[in-house]
Protein backbone atom coordinates (compact mmCIF):
# COMPACT_ATOMS: atom_id res chain seq x y z
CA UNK A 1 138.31 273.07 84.98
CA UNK A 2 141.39 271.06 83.97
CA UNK A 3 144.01 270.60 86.34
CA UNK A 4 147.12 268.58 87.31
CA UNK A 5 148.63 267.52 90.75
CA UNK A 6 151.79 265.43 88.77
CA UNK A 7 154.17 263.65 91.25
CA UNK A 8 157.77 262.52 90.11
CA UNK A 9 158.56 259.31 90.87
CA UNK A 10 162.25 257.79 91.26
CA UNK A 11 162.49 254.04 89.92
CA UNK A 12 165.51 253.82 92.76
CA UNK A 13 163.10 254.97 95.46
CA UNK A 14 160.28 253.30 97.88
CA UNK A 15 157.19 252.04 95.51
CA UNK A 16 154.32 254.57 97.01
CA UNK A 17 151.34 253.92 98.52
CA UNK A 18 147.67 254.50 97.50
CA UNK A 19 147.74 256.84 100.14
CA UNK A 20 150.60 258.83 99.06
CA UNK A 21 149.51 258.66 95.14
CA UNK A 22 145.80 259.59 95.94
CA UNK A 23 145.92 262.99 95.59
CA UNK A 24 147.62 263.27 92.22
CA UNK A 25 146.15 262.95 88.75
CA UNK A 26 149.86 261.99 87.25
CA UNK A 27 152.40 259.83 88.10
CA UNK A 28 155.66 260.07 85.73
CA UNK A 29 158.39 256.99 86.28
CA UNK A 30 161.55 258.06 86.07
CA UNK A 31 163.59 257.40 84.05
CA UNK A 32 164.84 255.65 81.16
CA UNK A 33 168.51 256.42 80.51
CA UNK A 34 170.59 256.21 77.52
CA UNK A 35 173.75 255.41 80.33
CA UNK A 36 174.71 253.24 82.67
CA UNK A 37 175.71 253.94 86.18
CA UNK A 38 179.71 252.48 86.74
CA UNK A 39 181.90 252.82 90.17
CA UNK A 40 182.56 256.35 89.90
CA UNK A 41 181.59 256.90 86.36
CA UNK A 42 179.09 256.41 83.82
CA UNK A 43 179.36 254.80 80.78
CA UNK A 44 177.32 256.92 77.83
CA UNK A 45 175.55 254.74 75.01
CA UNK A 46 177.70 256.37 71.64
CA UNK A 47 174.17 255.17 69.97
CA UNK A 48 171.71 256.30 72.45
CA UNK A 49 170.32 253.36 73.14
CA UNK A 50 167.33 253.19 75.84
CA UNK A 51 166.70 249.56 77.69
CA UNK A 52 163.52 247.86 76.90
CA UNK A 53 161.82 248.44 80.18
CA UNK A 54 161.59 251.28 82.31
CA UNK A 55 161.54 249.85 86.03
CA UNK A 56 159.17 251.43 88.33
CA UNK A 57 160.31 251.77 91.81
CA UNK A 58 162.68 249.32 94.39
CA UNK A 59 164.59 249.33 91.18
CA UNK A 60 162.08 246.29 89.96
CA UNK A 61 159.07 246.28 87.15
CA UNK A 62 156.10 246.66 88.54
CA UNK A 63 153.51 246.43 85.82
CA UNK A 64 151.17 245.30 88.69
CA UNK A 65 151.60 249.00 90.31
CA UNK A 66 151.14 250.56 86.49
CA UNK A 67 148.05 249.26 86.17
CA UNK A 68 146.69 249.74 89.68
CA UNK A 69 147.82 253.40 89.62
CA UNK A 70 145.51 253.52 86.62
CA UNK A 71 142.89 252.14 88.08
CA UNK A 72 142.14 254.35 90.07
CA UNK A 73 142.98 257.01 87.70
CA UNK A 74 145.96 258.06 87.16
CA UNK A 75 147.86 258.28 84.48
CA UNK A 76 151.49 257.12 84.26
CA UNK A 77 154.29 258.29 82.05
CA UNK A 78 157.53 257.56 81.37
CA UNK A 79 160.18 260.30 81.98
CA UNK A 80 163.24 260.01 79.63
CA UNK A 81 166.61 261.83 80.58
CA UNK A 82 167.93 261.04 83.43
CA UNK A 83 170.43 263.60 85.50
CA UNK A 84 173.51 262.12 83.89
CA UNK A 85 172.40 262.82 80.34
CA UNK A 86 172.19 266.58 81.56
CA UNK A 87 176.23 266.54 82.61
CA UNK A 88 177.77 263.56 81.53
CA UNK A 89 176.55 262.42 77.67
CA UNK A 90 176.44 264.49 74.70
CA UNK A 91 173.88 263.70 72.25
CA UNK A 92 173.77 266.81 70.85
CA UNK A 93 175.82 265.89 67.61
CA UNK A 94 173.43 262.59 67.20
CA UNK A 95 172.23 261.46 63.75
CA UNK A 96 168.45 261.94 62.77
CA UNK A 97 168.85 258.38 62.15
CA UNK A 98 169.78 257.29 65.91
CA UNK A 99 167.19 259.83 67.28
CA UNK A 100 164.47 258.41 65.14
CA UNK A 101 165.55 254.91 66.45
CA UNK A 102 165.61 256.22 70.20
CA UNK A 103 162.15 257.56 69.31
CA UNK A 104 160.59 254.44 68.02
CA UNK A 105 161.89 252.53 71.13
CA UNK A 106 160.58 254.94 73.55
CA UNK A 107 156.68 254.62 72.11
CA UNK A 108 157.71 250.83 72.17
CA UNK A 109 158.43 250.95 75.81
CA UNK A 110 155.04 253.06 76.12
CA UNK A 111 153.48 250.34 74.47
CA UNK A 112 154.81 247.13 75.73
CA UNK A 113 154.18 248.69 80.20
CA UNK A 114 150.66 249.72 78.84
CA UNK A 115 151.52 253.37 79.82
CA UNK A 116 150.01 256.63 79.14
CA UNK A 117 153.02 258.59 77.74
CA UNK A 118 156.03 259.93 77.77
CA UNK A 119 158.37 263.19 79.27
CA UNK A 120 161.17 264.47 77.68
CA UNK A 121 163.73 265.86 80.47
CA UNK A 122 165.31 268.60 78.33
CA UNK A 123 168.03 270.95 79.11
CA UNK A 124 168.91 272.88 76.27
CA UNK A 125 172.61 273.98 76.93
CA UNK A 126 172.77 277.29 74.16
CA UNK A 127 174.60 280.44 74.69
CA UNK A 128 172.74 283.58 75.75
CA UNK A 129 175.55 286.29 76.78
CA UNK A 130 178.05 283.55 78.36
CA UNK A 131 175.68 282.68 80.81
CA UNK A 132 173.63 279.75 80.73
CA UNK A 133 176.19 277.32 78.88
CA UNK A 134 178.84 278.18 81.50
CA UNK A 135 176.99 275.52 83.89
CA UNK A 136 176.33 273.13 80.97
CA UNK A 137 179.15 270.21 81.41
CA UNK A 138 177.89 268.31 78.60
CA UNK A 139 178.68 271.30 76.33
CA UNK A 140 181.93 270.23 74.37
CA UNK A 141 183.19 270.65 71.38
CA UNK A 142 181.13 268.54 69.62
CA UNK A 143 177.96 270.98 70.65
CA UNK A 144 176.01 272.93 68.17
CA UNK A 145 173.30 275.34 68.78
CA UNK A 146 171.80 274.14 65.75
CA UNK A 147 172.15 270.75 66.40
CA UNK A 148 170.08 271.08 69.90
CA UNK A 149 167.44 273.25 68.03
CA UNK A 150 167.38 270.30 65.54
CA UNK A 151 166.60 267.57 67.87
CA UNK A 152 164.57 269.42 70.12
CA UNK A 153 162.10 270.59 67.28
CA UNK A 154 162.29 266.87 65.43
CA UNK A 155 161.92 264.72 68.98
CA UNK A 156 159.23 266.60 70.00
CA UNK A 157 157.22 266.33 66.32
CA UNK A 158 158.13 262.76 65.91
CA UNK A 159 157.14 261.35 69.17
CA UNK A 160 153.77 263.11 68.75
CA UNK A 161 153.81 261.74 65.28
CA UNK A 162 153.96 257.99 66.54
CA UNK A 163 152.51 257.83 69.53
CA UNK A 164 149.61 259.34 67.25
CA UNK A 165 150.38 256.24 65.46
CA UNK A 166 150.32 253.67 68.08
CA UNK A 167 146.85 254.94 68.68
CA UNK A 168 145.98 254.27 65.23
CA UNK A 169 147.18 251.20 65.56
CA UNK A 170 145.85 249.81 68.60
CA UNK A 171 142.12 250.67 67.48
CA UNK A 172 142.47 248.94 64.26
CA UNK A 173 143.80 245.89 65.79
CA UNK A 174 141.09 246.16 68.55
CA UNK A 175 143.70 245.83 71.32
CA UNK A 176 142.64 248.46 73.61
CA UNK A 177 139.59 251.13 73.50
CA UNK A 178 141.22 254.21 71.70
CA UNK A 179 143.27 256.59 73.88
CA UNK A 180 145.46 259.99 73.79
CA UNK A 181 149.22 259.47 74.71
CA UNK A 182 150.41 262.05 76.55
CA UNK A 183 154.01 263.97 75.50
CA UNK A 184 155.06 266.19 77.65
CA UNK A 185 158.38 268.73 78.22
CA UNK A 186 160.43 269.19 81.47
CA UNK A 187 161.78 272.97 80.75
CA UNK A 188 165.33 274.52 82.31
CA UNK A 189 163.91 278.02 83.36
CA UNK A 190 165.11 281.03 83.77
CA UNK A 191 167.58 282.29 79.77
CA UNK A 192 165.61 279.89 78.44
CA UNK A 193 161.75 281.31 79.42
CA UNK A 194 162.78 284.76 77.58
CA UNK A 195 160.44 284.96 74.50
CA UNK A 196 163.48 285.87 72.19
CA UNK A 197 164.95 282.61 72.92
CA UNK A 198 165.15 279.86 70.05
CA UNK A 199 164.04 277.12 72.53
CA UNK A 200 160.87 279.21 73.71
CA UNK A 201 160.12 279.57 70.31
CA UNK A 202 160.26 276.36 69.33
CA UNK A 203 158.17 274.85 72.09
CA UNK A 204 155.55 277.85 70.90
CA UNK A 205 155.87 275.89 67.25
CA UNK A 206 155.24 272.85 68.74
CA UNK A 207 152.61 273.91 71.57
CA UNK A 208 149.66 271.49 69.54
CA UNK A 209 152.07 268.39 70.09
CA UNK A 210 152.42 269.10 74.22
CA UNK A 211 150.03 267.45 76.75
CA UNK A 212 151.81 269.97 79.06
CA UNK A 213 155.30 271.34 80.08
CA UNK A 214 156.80 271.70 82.95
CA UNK A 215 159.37 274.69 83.97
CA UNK A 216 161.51 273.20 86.89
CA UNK A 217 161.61 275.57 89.85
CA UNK A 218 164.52 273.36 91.10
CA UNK A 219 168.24 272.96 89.59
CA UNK A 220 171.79 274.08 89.97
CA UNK A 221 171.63 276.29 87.92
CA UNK A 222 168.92 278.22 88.31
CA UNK A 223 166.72 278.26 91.53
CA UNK A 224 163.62 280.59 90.67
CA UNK A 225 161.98 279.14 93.73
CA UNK A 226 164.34 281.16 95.80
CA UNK A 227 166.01 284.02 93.51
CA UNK A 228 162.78 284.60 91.14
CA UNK A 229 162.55 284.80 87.09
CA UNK A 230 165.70 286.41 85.21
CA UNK A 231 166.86 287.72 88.18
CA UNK A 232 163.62 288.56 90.11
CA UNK A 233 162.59 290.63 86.91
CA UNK A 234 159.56 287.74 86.62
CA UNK A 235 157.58 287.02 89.11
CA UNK A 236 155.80 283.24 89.04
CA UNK A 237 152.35 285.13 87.98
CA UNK A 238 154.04 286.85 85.27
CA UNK A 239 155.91 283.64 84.39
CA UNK A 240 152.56 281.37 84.51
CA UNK A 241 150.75 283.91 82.27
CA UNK A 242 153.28 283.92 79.53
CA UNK A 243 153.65 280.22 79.29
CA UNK A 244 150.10 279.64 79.29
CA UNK A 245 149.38 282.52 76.68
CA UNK A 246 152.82 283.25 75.11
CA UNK A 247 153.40 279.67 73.92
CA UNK A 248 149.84 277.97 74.87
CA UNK A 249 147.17 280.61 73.31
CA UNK A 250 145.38 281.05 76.50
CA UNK A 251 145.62 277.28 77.94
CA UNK A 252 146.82 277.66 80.90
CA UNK A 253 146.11 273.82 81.71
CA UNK A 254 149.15 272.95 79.80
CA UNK A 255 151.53 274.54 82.14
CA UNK A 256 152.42 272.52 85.48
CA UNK A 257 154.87 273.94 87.67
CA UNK A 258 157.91 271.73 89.28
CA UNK A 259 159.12 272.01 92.60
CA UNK A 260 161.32 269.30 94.76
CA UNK A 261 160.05 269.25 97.97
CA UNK A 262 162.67 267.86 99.56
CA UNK A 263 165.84 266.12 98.72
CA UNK A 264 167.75 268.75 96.74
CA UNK A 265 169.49 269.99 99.08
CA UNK A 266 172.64 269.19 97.33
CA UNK A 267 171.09 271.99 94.65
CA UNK A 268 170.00 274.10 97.53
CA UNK A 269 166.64 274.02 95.88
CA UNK A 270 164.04 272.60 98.30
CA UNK A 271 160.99 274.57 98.11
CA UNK A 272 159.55 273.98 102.49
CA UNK A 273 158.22 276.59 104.24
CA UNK A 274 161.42 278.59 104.44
């Protein structure tokens, strides 16, 4: 049947080699960033405004690699959010107008480094009995629940919406042969994998717009590698078979799991044979 071997790989870090990239049927890029990285700061777009290209690794553009990678079948996506969107910037109050511009220059990007889609990195900072938001830094003032519901539920139609467009598009204008783009969710686990929750419910809305999501078995926050589901009350079975039924209807090819190998230490969140 369907399945997914997806490695994660850091524009800052080493370009790969076929032989480390064979075994894997994804690569994702990461990342485009709505910041920019300052001695000791960063500096936060106030318009959330994404460069043009997304480089790929050695900090360079390597459309070459793109295109090799997907020649020998792989496909590539871009992951947007980078880890400073998660605790420095707060986009949470944004206009629908600046998210509908972010959107359109995302499935530009997409477009323009002939890539096969796109991850949303997407920690959703709500309040379930003081708990979860107590970690969230970016959680201010200016956060709403409502507001994070609202562009959670709109990003994830729209960018279906027009990458289903580009498609269109491209056939029409004969550019390419017709293709599927890829959308895909990185997922904070633990609060936010309980069914009553507003953000599992909204991915279960949206489940027809998802190539796949991935819950992260690796954070600061929550480490379900090493401490389990909600406390241990989950196991990784149970979790697997409520994703891929709960919010998939029986697809359990939609669900890939995350784990960092190695260098999270800092998170104490490497999943090795310990």
């Amino acid at each position: 049947g369907d399945s997914r071997l997806v490695a994660y790989v850091g524009n800052w870090q080493t370009c790969p080699t076929d032989e480390q990239v064979a075994a894997y049927s994804h690569l994702i890029i990461a990342s485009a960033i709505s910041y920019v990285q300052a001695p000791n700061k960063v500096i936060c777009s106030q318009e959330c405004g994404v460069d043009g290209t997304v480089l790929v690794c050695e900090n360079t553009n390597r459309q070459d690699l793109i295109d090799r990678w997907q020649s020998m079948g792989k496909k590539v996506m871009m992951h947007f959010g980078g880890e400073e969107m998660g605790s420095s910037c707060n986009y949470y109050s944004a206009t629908q107008e600046m998210g509908a511009t972010l959107e359109t220059v995302l499935v530009t990007i997409v477009e323009n480094q002939r890539l096969d889609g796109i991850n949303i990195d997407y920690e959703y900072c709500y309040n379930i009995t003081d708990t979860q938001c107590s970690g969230c830094k970016q959680r201010s003032s200016l956060y709403l629940d409502e507001n994070a519901q609202i562009f959670l539920n709109l990003s994830t139609l729209n960018l279906r919406k027009k990458l289903d467009a580009v498609q269109i598009c491209l056939i029409m204008s004969q550019w390419i042969r017709k293709k599927f783009y890829c959308y895909a969710h990185f997922w904070l686990v633990a609060l936010d994998l309980l069914p009553d929750s507003v953000y599992y419910q909204i991915l279960k809305a949206r489940n027809e717009d998802l190539y796949f999501l991935m819950p992260q078995f690796y954070n600061g926050l929550t480490c379900p590698d090493k401490h389990g589901v909600d406390g241990g009350a989950m196991s990784a079975a149970g979790m697997f078979a409520d994703m891929a039924n709960g919010i998939f209807q029986e697809q359990p090819d939609k669900v890939v799991f995350g784990f960092c190998l190695s260098g999270c230490s800092e998170h104490d969140s490497n999943t090795n044979s310990d």
